[in-house]
PDB file of N, CA and C in Angstrom:
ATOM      1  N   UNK A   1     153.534  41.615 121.636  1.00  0.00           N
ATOM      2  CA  UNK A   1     153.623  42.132 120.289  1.00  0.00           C
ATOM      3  C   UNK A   1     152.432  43.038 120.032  1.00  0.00           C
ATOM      4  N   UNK A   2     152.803  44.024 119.370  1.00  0.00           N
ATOM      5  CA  UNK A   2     151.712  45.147 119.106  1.00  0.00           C
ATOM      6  C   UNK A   2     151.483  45.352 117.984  1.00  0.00           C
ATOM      7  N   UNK A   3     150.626  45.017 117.255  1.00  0.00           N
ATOM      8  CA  UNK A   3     149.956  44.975 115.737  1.00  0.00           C
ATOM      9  C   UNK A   3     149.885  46.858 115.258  1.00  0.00           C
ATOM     10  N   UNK A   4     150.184  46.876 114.073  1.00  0.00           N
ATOM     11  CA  UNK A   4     150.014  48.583 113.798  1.00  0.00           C
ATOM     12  C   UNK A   4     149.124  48.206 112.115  1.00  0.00           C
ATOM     13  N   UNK A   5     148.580  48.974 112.194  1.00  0.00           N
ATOM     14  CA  UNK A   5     147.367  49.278 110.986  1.00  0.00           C
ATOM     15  C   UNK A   5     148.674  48.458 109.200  1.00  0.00           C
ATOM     16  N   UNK A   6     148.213  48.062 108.183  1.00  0.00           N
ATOM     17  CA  UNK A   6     148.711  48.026 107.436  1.00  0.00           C
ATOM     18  C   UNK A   6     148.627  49.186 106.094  1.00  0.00           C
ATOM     19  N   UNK A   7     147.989  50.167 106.797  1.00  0.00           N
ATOM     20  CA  UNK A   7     147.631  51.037 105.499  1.00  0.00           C
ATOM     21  C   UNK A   7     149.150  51.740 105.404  1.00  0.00           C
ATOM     22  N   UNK A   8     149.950  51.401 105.673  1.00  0.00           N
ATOM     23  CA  UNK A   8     151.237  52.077 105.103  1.00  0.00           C
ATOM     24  C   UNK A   8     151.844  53.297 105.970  1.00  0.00           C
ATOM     25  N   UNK A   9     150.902  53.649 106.733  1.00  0.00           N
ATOM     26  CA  UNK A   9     151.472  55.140 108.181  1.00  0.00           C
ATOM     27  C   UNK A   9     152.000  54.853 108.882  1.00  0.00           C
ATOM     28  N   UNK A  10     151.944  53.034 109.445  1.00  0.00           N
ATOM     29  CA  UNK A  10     152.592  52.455 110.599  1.00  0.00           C
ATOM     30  C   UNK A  10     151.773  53.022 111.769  1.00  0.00           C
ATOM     31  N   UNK A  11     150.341  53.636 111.808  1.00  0.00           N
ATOM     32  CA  UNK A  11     149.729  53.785 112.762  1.00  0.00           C
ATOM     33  C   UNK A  11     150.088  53.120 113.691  1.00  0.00           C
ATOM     34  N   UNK A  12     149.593  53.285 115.206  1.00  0.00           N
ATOM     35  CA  UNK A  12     149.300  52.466 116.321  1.00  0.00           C
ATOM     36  C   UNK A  12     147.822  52.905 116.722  1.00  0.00           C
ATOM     37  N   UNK A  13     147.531  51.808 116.673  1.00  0.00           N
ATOM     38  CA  UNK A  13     145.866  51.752 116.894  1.00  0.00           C
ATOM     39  C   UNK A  13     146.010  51.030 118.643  1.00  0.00           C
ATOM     40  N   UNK A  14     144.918  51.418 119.178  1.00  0.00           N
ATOM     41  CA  UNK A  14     144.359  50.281 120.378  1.00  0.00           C
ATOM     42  C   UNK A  14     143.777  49.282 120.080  1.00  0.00           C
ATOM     43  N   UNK A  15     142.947  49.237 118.764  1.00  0.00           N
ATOM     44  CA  UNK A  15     141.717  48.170 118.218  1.00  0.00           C
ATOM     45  C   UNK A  15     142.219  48.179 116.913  1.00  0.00           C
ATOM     46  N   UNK A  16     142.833  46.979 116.965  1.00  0.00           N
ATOM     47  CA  UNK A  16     143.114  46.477 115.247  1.00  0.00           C
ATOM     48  C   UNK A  16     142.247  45.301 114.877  1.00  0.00           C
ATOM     49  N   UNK A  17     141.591  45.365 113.907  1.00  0.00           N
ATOM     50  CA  UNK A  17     140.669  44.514 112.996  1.00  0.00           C
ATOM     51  C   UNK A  17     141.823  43.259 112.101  1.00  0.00           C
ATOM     52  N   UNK A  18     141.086  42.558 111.795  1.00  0.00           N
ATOM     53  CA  UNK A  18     142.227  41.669 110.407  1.00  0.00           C
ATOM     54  C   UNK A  18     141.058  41.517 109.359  1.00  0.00           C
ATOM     55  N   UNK A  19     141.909  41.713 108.230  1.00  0.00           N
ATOM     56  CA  UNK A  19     140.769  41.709 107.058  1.00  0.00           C
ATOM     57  C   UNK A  19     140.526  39.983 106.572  1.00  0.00           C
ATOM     58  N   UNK A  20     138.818  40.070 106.716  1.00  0.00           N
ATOM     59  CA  UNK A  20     138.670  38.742 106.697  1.00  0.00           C
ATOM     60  C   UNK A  20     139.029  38.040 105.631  1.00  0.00           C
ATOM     61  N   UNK A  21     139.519  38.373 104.410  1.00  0.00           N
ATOM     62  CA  UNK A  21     140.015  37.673 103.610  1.00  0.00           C
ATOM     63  C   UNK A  21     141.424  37.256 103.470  1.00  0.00           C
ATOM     64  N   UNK A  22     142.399  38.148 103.764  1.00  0.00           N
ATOM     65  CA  UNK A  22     143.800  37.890 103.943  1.00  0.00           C
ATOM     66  C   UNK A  22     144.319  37.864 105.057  1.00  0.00           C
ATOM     67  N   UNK A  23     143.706  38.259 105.781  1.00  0.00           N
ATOM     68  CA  UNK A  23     144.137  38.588 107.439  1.00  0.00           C
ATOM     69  C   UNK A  23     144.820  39.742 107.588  1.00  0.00           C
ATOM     70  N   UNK A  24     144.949  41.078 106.903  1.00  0.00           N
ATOM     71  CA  UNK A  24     146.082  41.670 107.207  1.00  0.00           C
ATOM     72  C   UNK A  24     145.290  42.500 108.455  1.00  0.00           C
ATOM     73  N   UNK A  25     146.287  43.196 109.131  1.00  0.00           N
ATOM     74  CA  UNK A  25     146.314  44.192 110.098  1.00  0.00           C
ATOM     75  C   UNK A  25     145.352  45.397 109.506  1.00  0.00           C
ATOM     76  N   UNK A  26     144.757  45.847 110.269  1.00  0.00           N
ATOM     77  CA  UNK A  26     143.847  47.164 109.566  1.00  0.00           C
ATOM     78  C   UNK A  26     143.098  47.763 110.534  1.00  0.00           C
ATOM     79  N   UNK A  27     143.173  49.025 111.004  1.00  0.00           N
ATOM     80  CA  UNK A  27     142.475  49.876 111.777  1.00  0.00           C
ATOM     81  C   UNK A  27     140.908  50.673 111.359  1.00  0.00           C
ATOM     82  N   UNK A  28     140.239  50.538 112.029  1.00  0.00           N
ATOM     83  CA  UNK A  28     138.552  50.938 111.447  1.00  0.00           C
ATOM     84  C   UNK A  28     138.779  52.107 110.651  1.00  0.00           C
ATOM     85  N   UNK A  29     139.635  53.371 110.891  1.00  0.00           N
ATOM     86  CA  UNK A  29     139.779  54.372 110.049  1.00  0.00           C
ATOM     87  C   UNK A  29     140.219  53.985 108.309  1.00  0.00           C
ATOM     88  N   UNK A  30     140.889  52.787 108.576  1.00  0.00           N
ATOM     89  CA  UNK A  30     141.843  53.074 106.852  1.00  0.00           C
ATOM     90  C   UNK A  30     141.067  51.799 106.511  1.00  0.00           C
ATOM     91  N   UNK A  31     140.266  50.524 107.512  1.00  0.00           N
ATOM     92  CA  UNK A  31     139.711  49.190 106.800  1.00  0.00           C
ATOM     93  C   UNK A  31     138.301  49.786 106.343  1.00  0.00           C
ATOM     94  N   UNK A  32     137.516  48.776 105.855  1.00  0.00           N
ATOM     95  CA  UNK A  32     136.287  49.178 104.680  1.00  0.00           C
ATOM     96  C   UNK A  32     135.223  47.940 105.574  1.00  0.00           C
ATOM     97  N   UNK A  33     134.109  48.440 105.984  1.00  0.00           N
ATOM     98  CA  UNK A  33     133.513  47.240 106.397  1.00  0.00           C
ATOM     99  C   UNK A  33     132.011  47.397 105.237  1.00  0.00           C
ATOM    100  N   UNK A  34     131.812  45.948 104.997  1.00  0.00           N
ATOM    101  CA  UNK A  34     130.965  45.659 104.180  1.00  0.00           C
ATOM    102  C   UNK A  34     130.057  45.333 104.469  1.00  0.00           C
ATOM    103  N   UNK A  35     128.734  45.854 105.079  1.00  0.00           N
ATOM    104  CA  UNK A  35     127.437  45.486 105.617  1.00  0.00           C
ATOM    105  C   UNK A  35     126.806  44.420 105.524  1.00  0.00           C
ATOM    106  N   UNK A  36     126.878  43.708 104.016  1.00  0.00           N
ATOM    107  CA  UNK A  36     126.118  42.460 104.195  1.00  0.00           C
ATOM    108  C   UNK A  36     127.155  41.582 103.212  1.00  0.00           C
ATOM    109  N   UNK A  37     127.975  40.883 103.628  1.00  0.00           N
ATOM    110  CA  UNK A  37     129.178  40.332 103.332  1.00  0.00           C
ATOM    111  C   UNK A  37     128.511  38.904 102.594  1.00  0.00           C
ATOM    112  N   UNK A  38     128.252  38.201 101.412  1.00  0.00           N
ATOM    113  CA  UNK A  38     127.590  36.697 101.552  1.00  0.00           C
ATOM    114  C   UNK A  38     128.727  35.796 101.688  1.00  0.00           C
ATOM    115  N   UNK A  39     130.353  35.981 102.031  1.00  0.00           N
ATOM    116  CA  UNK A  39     131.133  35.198 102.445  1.00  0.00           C
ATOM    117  C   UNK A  39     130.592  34.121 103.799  1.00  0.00           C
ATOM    118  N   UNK A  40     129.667  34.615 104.237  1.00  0.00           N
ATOM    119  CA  UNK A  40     128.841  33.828 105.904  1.00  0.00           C
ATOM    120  C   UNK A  40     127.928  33.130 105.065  1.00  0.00           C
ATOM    121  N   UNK A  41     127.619  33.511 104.294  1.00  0.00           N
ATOM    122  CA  UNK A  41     126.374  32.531 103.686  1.00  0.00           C
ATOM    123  C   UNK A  41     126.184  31.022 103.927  1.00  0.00           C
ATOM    124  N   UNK A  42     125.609  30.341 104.588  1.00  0.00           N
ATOM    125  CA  UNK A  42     125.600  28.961 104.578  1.00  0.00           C
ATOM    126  C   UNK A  42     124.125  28.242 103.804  1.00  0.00           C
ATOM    127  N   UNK A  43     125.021  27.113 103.078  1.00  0.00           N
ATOM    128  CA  UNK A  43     124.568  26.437 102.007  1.00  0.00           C
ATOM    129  C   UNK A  43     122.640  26.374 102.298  1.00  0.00           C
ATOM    130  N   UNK A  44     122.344  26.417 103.210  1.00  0.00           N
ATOM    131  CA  UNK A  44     120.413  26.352 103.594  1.00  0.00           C
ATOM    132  C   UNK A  44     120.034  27.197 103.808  1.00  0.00           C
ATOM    133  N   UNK A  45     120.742  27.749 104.880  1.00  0.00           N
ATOM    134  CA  UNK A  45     120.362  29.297 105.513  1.00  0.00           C
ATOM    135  C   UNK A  45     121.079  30.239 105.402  1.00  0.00           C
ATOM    136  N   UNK A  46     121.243  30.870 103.919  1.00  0.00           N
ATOM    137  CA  UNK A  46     122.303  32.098 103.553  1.00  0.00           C
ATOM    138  C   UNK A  46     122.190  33.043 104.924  1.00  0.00           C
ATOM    139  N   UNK A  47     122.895  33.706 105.180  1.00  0.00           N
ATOM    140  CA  UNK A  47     123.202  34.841 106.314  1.00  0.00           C
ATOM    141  C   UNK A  47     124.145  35.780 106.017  1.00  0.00           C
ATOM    142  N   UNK A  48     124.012  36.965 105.765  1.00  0.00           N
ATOM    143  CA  UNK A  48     124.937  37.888 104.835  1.00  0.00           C
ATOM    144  C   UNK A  48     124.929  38.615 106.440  1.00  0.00           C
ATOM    145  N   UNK A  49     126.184  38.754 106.847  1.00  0.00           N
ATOM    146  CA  UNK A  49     127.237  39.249 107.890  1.00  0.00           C
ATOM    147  C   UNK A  49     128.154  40.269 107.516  1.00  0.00           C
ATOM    148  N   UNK A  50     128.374  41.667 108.655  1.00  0.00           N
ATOM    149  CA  UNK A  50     129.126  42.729 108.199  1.00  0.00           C
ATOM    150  C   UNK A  50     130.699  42.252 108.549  1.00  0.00           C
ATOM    151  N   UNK A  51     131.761  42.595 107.529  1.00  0.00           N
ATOM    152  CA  UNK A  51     132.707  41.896 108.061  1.00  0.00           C
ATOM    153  C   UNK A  51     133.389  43.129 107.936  1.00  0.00           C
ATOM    154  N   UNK A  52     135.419  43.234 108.280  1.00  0.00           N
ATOM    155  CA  UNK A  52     136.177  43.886 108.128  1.00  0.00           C
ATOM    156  C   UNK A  52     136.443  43.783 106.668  1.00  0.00           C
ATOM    157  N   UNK A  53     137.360  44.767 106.334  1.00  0.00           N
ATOM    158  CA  UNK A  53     137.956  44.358 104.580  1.00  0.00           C
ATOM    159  C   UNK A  53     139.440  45.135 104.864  1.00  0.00           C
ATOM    160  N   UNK A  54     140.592  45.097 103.986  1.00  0.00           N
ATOM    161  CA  UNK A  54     141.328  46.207 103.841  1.00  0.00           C
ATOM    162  C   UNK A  54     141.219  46.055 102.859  1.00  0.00           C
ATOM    163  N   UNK A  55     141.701  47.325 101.895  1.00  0.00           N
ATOM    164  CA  UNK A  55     141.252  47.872 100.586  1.00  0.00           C
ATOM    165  C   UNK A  55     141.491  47.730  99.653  1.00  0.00           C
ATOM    166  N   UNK A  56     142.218  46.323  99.567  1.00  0.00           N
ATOM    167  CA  UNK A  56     142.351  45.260  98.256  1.00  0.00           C
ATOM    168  C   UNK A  56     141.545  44.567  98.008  1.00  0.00           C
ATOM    169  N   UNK A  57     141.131  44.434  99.313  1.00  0.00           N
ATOM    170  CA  UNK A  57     140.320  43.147  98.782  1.00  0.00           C
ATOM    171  C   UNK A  57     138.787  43.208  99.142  1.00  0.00           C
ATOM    172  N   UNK A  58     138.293  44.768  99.664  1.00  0.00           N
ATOM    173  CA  UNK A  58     137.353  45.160  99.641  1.00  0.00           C
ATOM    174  C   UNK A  58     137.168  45.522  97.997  1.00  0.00           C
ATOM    175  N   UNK A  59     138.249  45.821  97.340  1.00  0.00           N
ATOM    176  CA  UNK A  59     137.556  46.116  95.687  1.00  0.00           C
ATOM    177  C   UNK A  59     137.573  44.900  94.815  1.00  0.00           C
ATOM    178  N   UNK A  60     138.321  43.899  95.238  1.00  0.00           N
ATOM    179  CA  UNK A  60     138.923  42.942  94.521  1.00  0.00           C
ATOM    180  C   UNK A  60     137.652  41.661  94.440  1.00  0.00           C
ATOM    181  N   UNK A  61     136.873  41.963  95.863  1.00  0.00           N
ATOM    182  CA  UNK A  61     136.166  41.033  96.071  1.00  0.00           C
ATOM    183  C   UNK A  61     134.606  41.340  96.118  1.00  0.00           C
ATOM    184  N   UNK A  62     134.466  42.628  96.607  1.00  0.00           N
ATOM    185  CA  UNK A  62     133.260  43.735  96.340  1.00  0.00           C
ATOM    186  C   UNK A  62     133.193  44.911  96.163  1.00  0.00           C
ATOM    187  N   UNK A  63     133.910  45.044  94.623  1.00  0.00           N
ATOM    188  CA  UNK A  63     133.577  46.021  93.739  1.00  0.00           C
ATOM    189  C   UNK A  63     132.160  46.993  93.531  1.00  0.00           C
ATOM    190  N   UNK A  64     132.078  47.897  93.696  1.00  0.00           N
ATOM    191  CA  UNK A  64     130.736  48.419  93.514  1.00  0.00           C
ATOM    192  C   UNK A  64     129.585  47.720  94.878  1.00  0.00           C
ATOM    193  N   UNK A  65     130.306  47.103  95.809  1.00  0.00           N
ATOM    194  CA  UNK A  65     129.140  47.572  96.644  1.00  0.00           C
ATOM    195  C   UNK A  65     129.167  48.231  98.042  1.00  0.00           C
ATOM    196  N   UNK A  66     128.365  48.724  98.272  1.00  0.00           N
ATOM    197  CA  UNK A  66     127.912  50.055  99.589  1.00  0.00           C
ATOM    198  C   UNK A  66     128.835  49.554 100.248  1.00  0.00           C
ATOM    199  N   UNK A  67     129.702  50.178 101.161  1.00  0.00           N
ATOM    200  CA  UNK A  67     130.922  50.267 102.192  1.00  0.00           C
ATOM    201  C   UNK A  67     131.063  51.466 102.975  1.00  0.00           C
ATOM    202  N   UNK A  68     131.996  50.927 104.244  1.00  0.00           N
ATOM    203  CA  UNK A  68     131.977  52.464 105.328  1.00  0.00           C
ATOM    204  C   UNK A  68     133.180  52.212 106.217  1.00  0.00           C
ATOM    205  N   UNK A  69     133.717  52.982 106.569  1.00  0.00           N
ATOM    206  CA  UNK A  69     135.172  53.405 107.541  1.00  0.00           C
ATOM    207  C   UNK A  69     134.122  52.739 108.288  1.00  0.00           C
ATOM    208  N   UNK A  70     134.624  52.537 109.688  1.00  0.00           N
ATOM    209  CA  UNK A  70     134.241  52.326 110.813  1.00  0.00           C
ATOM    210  C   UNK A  70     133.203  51.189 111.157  1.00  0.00           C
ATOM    211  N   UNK A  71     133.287  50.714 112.274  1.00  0.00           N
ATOM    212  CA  UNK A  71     132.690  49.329 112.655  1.00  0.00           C
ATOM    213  C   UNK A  71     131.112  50.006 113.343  1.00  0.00           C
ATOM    214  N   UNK A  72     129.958  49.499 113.077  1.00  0.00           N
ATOM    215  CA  UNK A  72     129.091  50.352 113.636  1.00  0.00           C
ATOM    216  C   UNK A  72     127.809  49.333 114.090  1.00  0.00           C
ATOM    217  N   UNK A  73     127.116  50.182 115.188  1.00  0.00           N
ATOM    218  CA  UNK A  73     126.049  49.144 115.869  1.00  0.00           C
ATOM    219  C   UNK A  73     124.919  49.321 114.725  1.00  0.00           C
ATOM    220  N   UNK A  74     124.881  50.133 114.023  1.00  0.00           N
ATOM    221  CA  UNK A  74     123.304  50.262 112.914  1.00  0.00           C
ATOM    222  C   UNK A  74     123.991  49.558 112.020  1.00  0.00           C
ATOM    223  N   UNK A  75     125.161  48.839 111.782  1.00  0.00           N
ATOM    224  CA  UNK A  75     125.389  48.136 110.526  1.00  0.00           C
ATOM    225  C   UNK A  75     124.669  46.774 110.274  1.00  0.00           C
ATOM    226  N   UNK A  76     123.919  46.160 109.352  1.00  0.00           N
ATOM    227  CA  UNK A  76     122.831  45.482 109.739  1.00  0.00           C
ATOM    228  C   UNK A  76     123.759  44.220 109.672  1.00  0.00           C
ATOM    229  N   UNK A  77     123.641  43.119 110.123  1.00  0.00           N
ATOM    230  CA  UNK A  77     124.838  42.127 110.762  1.00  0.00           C
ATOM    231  C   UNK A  77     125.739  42.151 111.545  1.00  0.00           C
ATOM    232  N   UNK A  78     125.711  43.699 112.285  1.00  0.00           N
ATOM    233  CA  UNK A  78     127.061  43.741 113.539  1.00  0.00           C
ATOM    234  C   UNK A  78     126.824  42.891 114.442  1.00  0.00           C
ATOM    235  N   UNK A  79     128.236  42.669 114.643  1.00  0.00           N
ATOM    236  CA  UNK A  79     128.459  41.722 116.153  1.00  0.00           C
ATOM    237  C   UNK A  79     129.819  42.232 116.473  1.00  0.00           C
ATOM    238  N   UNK A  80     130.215  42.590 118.179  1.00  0.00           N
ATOM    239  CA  UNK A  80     131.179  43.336 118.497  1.00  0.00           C
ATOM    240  C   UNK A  80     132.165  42.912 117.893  1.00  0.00           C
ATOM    241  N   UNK A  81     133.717  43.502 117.488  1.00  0.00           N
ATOM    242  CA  UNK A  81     134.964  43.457 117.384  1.00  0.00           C
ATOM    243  C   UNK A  81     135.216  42.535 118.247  1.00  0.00           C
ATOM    244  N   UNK A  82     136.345  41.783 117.251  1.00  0.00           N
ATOM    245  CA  UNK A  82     137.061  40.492 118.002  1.00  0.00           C
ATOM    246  C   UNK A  82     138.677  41.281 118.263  1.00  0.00           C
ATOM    247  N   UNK A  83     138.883  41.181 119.222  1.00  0.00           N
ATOM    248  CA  UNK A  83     140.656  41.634 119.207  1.00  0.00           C
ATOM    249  C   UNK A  83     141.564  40.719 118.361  1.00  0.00           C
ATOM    250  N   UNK A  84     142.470  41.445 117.942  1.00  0.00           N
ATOM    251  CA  UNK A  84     143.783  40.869 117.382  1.00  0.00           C
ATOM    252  C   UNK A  84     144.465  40.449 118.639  1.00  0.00           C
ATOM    253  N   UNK A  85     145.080  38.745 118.502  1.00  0.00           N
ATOM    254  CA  UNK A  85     146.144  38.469 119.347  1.00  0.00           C
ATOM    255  C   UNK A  85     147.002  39.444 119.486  1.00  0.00           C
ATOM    256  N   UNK A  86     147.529  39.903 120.560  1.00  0.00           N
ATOM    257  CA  UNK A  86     148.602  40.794 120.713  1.00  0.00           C
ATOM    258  C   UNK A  86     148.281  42.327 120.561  1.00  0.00           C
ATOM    259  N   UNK A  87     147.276  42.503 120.009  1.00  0.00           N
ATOM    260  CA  UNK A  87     146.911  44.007 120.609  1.00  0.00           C
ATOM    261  C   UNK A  87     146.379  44.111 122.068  1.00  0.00           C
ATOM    262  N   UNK A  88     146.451  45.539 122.329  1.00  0.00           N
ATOM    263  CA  UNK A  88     145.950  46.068 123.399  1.00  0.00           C
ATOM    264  C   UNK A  88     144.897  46.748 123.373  1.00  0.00           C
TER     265      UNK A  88
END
């Protein structure tokens, strides 16, 4: 099975992301990644982590803050892309 972007083009991507809040399908061009995410936060040792978003719930959930297309090594919390089951 081959996952295609959910932004509505039916893209085919090689590297599909899932948005960490709903899980949907989302390709780095059309998903929103959020540099310091406090969804990772743990209860002693907060840790604000860059995560994926797609673009509901990048506004729905962080409204007004700093965001960027693309997955990147200067993003401060990167850690490589996890594959989607079933992509290639």
């Amino acid at each position: 099975m081959n996952l295609k972007c959910a932004n509505g083009e039916g893209k085919d991507d090689s590297l599909i992301y899932v948005c960490h809040h709903c899980a949907v399908p989302i390709c780095a061009e059309h998903g929103w990644v959020i540099p310091a995410d406090d969804a990772f936060a743990e209860s002693e040792t907060p840790v604000a982590r860059a995560a994926m978003h797609c673009g509901d719930c990048a506004e729905d959930f962080h409204r007004g803050i700093p965001r960027h297309h693309q997955w990147t090594a200067q993003v401060p919390g990167y850690a490589p892309p996890v594959r989607a089951y079933g992509s290639s």
